[in-house]
Protein backbone atom coordinates (compact mmCIF):
# COMPACT_ATOMS: atom_id res chain seq x y z
CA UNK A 1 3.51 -58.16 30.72
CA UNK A 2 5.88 -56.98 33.41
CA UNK A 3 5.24 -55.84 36.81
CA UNK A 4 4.99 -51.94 37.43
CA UNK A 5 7.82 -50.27 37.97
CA UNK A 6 8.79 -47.97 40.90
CA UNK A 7 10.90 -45.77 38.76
CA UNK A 8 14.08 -47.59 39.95
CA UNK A 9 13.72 -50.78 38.01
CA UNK A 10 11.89 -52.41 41.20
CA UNK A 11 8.37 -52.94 41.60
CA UNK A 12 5.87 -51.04 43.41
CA UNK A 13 5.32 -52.42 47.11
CA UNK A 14 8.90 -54.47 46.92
CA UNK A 15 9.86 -57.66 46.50
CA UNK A 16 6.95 -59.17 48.35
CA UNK A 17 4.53 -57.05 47.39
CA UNK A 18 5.68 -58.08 43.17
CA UNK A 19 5.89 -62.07 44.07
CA UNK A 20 2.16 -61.84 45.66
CA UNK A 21 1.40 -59.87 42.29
CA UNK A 22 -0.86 -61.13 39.42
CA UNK A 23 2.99 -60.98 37.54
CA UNK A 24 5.20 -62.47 39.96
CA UNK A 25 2.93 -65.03 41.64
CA UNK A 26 5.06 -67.97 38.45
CA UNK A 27 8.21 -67.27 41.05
CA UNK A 28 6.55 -68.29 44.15
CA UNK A 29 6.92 -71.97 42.84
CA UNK A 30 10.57 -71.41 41.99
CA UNK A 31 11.13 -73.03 45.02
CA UNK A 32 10.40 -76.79 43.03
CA UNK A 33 13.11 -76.39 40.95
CA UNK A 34 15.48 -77.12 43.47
CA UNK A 35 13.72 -79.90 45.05
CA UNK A 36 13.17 -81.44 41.43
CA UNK A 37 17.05 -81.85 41.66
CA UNK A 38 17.30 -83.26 45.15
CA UNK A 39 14.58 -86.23 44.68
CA UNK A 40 16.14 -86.87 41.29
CA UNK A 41 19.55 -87.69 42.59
CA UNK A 42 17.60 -89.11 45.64
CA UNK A 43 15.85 -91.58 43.11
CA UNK A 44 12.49 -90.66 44.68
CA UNK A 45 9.04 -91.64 43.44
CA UNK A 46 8.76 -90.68 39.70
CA UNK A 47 5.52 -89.31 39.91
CA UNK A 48 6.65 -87.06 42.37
CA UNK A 49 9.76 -86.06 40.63
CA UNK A 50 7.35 -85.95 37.45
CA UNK A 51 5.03 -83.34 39.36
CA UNK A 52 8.14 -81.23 40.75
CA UNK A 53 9.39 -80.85 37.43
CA UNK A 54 6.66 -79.84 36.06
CA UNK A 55 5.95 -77.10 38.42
CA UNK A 56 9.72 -75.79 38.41
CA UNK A 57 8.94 -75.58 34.32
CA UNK A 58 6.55 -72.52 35.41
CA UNK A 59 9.06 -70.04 37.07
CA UNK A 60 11.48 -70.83 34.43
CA UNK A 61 9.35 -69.94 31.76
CA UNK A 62 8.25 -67.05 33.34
CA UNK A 63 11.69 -65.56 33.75
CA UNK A 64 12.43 -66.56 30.76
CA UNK A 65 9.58 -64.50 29.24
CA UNK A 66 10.51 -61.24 31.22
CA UNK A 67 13.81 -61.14 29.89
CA UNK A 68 12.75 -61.58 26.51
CA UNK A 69 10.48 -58.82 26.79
CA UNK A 70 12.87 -56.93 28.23
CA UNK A 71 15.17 -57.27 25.02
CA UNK A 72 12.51 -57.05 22.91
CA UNK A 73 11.87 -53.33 24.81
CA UNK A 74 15.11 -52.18 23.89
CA UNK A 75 15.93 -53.67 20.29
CA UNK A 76 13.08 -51.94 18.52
CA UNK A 77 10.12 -54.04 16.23
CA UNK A 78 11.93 -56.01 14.21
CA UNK A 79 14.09 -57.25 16.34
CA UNK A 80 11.69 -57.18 19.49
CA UNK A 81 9.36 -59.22 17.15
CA UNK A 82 11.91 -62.01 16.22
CA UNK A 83 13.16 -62.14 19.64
CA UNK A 84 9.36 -62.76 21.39
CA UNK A 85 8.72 -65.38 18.41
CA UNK A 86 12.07 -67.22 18.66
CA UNK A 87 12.07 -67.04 22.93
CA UNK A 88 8.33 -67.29 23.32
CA UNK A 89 8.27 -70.85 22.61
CA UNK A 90 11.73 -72.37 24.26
CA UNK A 91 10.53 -73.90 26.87
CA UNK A 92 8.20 -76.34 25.27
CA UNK A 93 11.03 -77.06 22.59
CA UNK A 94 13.59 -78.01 24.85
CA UNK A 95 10.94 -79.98 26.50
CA UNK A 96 10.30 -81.80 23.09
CA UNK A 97 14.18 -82.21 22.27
CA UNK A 98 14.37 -84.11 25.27
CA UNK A 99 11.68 -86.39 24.82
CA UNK A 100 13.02 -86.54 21.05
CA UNK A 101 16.28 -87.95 22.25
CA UNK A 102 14.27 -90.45 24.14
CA UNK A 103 12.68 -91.82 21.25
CA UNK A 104 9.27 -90.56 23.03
CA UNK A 105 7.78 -89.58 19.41
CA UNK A 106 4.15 -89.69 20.56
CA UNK A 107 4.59 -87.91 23.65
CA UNK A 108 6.21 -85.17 21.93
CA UNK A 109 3.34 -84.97 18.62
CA UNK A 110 1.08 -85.11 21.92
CA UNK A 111 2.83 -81.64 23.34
CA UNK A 112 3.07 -80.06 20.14
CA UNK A 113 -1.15 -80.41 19.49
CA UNK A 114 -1.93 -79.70 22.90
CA UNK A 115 0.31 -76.55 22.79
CA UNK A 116 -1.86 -75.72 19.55
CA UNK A 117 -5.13 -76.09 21.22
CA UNK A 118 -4.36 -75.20 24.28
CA UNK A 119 -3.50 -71.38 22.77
CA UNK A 120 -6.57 -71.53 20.72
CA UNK A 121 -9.08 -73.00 23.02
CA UNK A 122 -7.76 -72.56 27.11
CA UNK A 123 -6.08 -69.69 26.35
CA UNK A 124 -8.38 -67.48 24.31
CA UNK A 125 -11.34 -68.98 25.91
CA UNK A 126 -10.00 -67.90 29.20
CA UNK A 127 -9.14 -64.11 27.87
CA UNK A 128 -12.58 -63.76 26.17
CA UNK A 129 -14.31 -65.12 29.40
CA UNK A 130 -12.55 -63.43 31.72
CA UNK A 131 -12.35 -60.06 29.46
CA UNK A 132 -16.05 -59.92 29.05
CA UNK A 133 -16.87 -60.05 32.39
CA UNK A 134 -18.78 -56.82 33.15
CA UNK A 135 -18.84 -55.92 29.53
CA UNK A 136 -21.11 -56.17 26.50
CA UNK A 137 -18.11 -57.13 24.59
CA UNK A 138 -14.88 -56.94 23.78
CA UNK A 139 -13.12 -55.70 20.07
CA UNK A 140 -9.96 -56.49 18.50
CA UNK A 141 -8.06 -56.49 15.06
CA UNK A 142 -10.12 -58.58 13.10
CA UNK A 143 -7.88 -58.51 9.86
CA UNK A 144 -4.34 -59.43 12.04
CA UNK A 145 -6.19 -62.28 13.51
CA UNK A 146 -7.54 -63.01 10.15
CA UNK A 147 -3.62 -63.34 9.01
CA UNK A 148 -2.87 -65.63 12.11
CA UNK A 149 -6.24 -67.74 11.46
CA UNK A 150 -5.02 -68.08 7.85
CA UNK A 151 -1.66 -68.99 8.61
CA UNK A 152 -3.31 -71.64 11.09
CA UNK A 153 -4.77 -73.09 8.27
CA UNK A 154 -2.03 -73.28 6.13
CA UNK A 155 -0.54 -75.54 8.67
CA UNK A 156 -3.16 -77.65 9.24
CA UNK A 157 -3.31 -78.68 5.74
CA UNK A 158 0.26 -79.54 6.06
CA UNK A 159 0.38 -81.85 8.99
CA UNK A 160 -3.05 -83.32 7.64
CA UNK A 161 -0.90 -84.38 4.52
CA UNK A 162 1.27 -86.81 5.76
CA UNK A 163 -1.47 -88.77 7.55
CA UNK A 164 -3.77 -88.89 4.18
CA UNK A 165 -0.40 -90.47 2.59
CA UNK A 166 0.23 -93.33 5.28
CA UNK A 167 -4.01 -93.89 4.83
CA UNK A 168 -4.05 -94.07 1.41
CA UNK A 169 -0.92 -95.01 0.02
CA UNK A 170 0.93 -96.17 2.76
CA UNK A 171 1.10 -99.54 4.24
CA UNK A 172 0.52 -98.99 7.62
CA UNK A 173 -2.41 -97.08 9.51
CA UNK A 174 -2.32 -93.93 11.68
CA UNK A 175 -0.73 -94.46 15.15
CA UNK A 176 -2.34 -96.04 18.13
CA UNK A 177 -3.21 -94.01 21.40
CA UNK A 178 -1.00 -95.51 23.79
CA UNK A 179 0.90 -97.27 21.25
CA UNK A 180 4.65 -97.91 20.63
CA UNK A 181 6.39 -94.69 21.09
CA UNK A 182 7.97 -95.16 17.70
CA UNK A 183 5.86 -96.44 14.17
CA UNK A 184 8.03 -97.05 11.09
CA UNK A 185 6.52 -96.24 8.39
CA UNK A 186 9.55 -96.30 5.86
CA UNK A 187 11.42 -94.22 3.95
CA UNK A 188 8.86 -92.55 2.00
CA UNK A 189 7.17 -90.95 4.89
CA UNK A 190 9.96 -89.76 6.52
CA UNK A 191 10.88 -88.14 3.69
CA UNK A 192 7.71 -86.88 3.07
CA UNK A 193 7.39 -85.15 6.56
CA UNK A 194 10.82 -83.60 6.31
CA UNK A 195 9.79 -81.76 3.19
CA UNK A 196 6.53 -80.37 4.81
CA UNK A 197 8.51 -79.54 7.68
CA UNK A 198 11.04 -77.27 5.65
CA UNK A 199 7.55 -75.84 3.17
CA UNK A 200 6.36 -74.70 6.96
CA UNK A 201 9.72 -73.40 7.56
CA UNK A 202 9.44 -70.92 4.68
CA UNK A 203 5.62 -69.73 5.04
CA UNK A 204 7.11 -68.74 8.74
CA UNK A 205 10.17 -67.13 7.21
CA UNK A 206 7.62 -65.02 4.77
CA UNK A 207 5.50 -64.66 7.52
CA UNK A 208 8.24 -62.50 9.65
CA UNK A 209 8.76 -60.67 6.65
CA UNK A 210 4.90 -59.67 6.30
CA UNK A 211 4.22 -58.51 9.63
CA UNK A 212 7.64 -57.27 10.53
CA UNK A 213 8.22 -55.55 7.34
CA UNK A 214 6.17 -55.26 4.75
CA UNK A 215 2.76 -54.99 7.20
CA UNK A 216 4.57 -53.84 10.32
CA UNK A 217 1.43 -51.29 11.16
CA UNK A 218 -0.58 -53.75 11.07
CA UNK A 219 1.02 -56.16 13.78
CA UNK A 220 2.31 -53.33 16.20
CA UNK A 221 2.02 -54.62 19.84
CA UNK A 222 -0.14 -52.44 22.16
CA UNK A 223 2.10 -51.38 24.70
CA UNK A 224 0.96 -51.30 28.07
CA UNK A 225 1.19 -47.87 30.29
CA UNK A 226 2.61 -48.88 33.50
CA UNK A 227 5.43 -50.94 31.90
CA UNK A 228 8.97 -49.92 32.53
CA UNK A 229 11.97 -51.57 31.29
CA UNK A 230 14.35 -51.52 33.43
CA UNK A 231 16.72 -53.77 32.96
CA UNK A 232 19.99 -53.51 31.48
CA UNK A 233 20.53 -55.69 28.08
CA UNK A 234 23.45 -57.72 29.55
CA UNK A 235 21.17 -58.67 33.18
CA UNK A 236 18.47 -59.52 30.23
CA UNK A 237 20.66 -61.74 28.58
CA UNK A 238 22.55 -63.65 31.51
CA UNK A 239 18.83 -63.97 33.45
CA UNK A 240 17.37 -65.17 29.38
CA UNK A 241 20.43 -67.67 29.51
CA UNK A 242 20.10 -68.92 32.94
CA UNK A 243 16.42 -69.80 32.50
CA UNK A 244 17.46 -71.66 29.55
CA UNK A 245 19.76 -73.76 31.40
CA UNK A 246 16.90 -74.34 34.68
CA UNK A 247 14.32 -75.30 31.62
CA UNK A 248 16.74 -77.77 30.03
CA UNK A 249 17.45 -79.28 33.76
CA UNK A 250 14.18 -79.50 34.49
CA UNK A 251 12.80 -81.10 31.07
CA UNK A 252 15.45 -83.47 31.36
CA UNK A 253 14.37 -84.64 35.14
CA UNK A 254 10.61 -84.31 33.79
CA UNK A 255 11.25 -86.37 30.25
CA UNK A 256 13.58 -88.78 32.65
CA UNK A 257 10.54 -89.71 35.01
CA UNK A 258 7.37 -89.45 32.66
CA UNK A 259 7.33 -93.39 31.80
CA UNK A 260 7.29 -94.56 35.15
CA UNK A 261 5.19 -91.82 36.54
CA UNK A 262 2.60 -91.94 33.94
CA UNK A 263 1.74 -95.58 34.86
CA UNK A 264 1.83 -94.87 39.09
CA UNK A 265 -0.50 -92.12 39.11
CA UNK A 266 -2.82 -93.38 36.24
CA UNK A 267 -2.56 -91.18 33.12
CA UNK A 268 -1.62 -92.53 29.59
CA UNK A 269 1.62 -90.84 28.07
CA UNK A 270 -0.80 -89.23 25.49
CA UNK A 271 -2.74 -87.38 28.34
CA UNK A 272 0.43 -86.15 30.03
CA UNK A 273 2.26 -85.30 27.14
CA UNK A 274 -1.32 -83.48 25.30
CA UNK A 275 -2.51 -81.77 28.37
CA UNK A 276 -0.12 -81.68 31.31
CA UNK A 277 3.20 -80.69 29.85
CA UNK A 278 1.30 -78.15 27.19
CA UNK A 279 0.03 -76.49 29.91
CA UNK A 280 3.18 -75.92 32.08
CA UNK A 281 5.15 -75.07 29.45
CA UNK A 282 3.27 -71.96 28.49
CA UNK A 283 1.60 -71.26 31.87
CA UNK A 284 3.41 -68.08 32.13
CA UNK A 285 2.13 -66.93 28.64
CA UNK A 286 -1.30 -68.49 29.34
CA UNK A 287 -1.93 -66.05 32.41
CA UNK A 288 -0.58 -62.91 30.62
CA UNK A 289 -3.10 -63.40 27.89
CA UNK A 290 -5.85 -63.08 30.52
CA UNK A 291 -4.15 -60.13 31.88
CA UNK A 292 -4.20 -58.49 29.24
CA UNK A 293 -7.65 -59.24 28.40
CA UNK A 294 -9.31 -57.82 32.05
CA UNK A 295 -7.63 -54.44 31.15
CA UNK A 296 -9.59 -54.29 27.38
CA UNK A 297 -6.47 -55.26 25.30
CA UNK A 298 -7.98 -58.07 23.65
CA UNK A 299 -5.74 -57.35 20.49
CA UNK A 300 -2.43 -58.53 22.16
CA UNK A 301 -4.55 -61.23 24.08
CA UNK A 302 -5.48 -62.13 20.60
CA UNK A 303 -2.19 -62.36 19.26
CA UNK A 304 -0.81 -64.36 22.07
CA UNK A 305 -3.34 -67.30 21.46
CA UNK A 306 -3.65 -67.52 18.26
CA UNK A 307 0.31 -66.28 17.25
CA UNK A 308 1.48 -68.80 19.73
CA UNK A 309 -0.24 -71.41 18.02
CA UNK A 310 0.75 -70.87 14.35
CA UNK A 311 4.47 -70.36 15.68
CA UNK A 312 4.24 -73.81 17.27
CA UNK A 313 2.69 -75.27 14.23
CA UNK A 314 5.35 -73.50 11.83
CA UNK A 315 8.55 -73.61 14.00
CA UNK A 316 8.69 -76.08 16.78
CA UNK A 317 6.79 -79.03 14.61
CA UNK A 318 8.99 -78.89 11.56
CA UNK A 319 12.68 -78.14 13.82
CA UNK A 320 11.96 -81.27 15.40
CA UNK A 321 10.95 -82.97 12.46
CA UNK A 322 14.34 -82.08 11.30
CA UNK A 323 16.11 -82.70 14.59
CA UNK A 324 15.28 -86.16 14.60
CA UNK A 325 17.11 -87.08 12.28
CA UNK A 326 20.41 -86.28 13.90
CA UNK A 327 19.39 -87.11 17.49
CA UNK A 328 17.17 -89.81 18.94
CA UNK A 329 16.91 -93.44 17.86
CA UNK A 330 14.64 -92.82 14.56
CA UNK A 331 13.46 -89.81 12.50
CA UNK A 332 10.08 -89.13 13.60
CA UNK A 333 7.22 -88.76 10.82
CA UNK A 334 4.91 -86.27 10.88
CA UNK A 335 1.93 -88.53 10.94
CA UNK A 336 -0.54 -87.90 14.16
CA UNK A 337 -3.12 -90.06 15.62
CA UNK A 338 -6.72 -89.79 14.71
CA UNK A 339 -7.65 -87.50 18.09
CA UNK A 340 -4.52 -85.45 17.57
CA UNK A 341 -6.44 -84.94 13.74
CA UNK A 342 -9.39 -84.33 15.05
CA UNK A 343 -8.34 -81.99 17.62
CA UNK A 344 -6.33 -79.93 15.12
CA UNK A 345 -9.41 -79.67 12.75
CA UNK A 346 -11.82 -78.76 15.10
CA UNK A 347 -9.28 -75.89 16.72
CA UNK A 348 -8.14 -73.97 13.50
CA UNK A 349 -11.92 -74.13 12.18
CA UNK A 350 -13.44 -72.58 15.40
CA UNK A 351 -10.25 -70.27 15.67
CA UNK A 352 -11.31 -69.05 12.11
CA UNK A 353 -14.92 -68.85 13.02
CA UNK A 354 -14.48 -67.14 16.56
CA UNK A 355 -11.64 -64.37 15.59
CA UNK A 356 -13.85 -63.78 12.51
CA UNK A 357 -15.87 -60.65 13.17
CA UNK A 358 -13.53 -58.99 15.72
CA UNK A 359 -15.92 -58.97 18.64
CA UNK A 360 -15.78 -61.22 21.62
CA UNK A 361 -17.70 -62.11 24.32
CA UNK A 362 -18.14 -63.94 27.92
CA UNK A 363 -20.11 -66.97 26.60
CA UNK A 364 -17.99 -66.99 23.31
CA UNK A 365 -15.11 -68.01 26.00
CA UNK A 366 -17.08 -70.17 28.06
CA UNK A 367 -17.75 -72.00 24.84
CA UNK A 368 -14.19 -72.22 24.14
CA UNK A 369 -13.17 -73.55 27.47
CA UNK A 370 -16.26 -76.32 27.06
CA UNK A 371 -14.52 -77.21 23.95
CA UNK A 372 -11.18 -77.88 25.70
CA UNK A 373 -12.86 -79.28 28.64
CA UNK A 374 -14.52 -81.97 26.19
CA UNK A 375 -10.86 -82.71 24.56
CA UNK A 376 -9.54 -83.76 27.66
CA UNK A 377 -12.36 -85.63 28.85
CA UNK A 378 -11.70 -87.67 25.48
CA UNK A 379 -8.05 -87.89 25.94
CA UNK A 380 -8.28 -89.32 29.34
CA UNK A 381 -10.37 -91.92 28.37
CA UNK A 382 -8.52 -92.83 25.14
């Protein structure tokens, strides 16, 4: 969602008028990516660095959104499509690859299911909450959620798989909450998780295919009236690159610091890595979903949850599966602790049941958000 044009590619009421905007209010904190940098070098406290970083994460992604938009304005469906799936998600994977090369495998299964429930539960709770607000309901696109919800399933079945293996024929159990950052659970496994990774590659290749080919009517964004893209394709590219290069510094300082700071300010690795860094990383997305949703668009509000969270699931799970065994110390299996399970299960089933009918409500999102309120009540204490 972009900010409205004056006709001139600037927003109405200038700069300061756009930055005090419900759009531009991500760059007001742009000002923490440059003091991220200074109390790194300065070897300041880590849970202050930790915090800085994971403020400056916001802005970045938020640029890094606009230009991708922008792109996406200008290259038609398909490749508008492909570019919003591939970009929409960066920021949490370069996050994750960071962490990866750490050998931080838990903290990064933690991001990857609270970036899954997060979309399903936070975000579309807040949209349907927010959205019904004054209304008797809301409506969307029941049957393109349906496809989402299904694909949702799909992958839950998949990253279920490996953890029934280590259970039942394995040797070992599932991992501990605050355990060793790394479990080997031999060959087998690792094997095991690399081939579900690349099966979850395909469905998302056939996936693109579906709703950007074969069932492109179905899938067509609603395009909002008082957009207007004004940028040029090479300022979209060079501002899309830049952010790149602020979100890699930045997940660097904030995967550099999150040892240390976890233990000063009293929150397990699990916590930080299932709530805290899920939640910067798509706080940009997060808000336009609710955007959206006050002005009646729950279809696109829709897709952003519950999209977001089957690309996650489908791309950024099994590419890091896949990474790790090139970077980092060990490959890391796709086996998840028993709350990461049970978060997963509970998610995609009320995902399925909520998008269901194609009506939503207030106190269907209220619900939702008491659902994710309960998760992290449980994670903190685990």
């Amino acid at each position: 969602m972009n900010a409205v044009s004056n006709g001139e590619g600037g927003p109405r009421g200038g700069p300061l008028g756009f930055l005090f905007s419900a759009d531009g209010w991500p760059y007001l904190l742009a000002v923490s990516i440059p003091l991220a940098i200074v109390l790194d070098v300065a070897h300041a406290s880590s849970a202050l660095i930790f915090a800085t970083a994971v403020i400056g994460l916001i802005p970045a992604a938020a640029m890094m959104g606009r230009a991708t938009e922008e792109l996406a304005a200008r290259s038609g469906p398909g490749i508008g499509g492909l570019l919003n799936v591939t970009f929409g998600n960066f920021p949490e994977l370069i996050v994750a690859v960071f962490a990866l090369n750490a050998g931080l495998h838990e903290v990064v299964k933690a991001s990857l299911v609270g970036s899954i429930i997060g979309n399903i539960l936070l975000v579309m709770g807040a949209a349907m909450f927010v959205g019904g607000l004054g209304r008797e309901g809301q409506s969307f696109n029941a049957k393109a959620a349906a496809v989402q919800s299904s694909m949702l399933f799909l992958t839950l079945a998949a990253l279920i798989m490996p953890a029934a293996y280590v259970l039942i024929a394995g040797d070992g159990g599932l991992p501990r909450v605050n355990g060793p950052d790394h479990v080997d659970y031999g060959p087998a496994v690792e094997k095991l998780s690399a081939i579900v990774a690349v099966i979850l590659l395909l469905a998302y290749a056939a996936g693109l295919v579906f709703s950007l080919v074969t069932h492109r009517s179905l899938f067509n964004p609603v395009e909002g009236d008082d957009a207007d893209f004004a940028w040029p394709v090479r300022r979209s590219v060079a501002v899309l690159a830049g952010a790149a290069v602020v979100v890699g510094v930045m997940s660097e300082i904030l995967v550099g610091s999150i040892e240390v700071a976890s233990e000063s300010i009293g929150l397990s690795q699990f916590f930080v890595g299932v709530i805290v860094i899920a939640i910067a990383g798509n706080a940009a997305e997060h808000w336009v979903a609710v955007l959206v949703a006050v002005k009646n668009k729950m279809d696109l509000a829709v897709n952003i949850a519950v999209g977001s969270s089957a690309q996650v699931a489908l791309t950024v799970a099994p590419v890091l599966v896949l990474l790790s065994f090139f970077i980092g110390p060990h490959p890391m299996p796709l086996v998840f602790n028993g709350f990461e399970l049970a978060a997963m299960v509970i998610a995609v089933l009320t995902a399925n049941q909520v998008t269901s009918d194609g009506e939503s409500n207030w106190f269907e999102g209220l619900q939702l958000l008491a659902l994710y309120a309960v998760f992290g009540v449980a994670f903190y204490f685990a």
